[in-house]
Protein backbone atom coordinates (compact mmCIF):
# COMPACT_ATOMS: atom_id res chain seq x y z
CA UNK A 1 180.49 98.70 131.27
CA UNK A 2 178.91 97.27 128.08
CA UNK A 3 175.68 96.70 129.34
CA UNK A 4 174.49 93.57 130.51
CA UNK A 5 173.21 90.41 127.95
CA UNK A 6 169.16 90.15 126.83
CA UNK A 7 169.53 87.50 124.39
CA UNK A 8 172.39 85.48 122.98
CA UNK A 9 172.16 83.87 119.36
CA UNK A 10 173.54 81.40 116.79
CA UNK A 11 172.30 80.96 113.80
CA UNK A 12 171.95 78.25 111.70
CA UNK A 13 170.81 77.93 107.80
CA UNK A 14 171.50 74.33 107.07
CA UNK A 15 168.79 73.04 109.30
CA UNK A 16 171.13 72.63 112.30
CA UNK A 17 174.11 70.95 110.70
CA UNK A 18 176.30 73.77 111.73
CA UNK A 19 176.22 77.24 113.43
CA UNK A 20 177.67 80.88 112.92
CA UNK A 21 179.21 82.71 115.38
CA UNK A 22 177.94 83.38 118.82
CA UNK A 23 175.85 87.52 118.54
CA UNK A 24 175.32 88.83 121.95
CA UNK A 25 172.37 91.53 122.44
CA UNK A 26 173.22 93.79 125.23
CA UNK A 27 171.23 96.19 126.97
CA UNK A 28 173.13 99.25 126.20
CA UNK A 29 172.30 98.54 122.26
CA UNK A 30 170.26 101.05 120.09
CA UNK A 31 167.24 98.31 119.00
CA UNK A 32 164.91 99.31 116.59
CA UNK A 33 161.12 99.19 118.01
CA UNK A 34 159.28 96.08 116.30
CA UNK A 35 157.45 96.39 113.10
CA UNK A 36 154.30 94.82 114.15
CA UNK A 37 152.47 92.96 117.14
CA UNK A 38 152.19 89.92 115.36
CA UNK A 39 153.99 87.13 117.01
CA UNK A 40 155.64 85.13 115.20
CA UNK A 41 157.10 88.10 113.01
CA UNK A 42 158.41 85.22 110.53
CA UNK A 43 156.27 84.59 107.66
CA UNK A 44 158.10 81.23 106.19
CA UNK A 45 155.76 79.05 105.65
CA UNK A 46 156.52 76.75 108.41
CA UNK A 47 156.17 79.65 111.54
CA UNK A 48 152.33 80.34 109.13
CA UNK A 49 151.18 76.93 109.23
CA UNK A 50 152.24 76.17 112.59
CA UNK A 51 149.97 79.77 113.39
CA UNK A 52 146.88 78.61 111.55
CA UNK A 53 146.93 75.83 113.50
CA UNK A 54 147.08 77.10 116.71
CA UNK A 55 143.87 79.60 115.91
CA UNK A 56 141.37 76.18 114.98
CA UNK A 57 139.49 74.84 118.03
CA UNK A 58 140.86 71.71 118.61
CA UNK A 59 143.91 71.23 117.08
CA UNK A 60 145.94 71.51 120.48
């Protein structure tokens, strides 16, 4: 058995024009532990704004 599916992926990097190739993370994979607690882990500046935001009272 190959384990069973945790996540499945496609990527895009043309803003959703097109996608690659469906990746499959199974449950039998060696993962690597996460670098840090902070969620998002992306630091583009969209996924920093969008974090700011969400830490100022009010802007809900």
């Amino acid at each position: 058995m190959k384990g069973r599916p945790m996540m499945t992926l496609r990527v895009s990097r043309d803003s959703g024009k097109t996608y690659g190739p469906t990746r499959v993370i199974r449950s039998t994979e060696p993962l690597m532990p996460l670098e840090t607690s902070v969620w998002p882990p992306c630091q583009c500046p969209r996924c920093v704004s969008a974090l700011v935001a969400s830490r100022q009272p009010g802007m809900r």
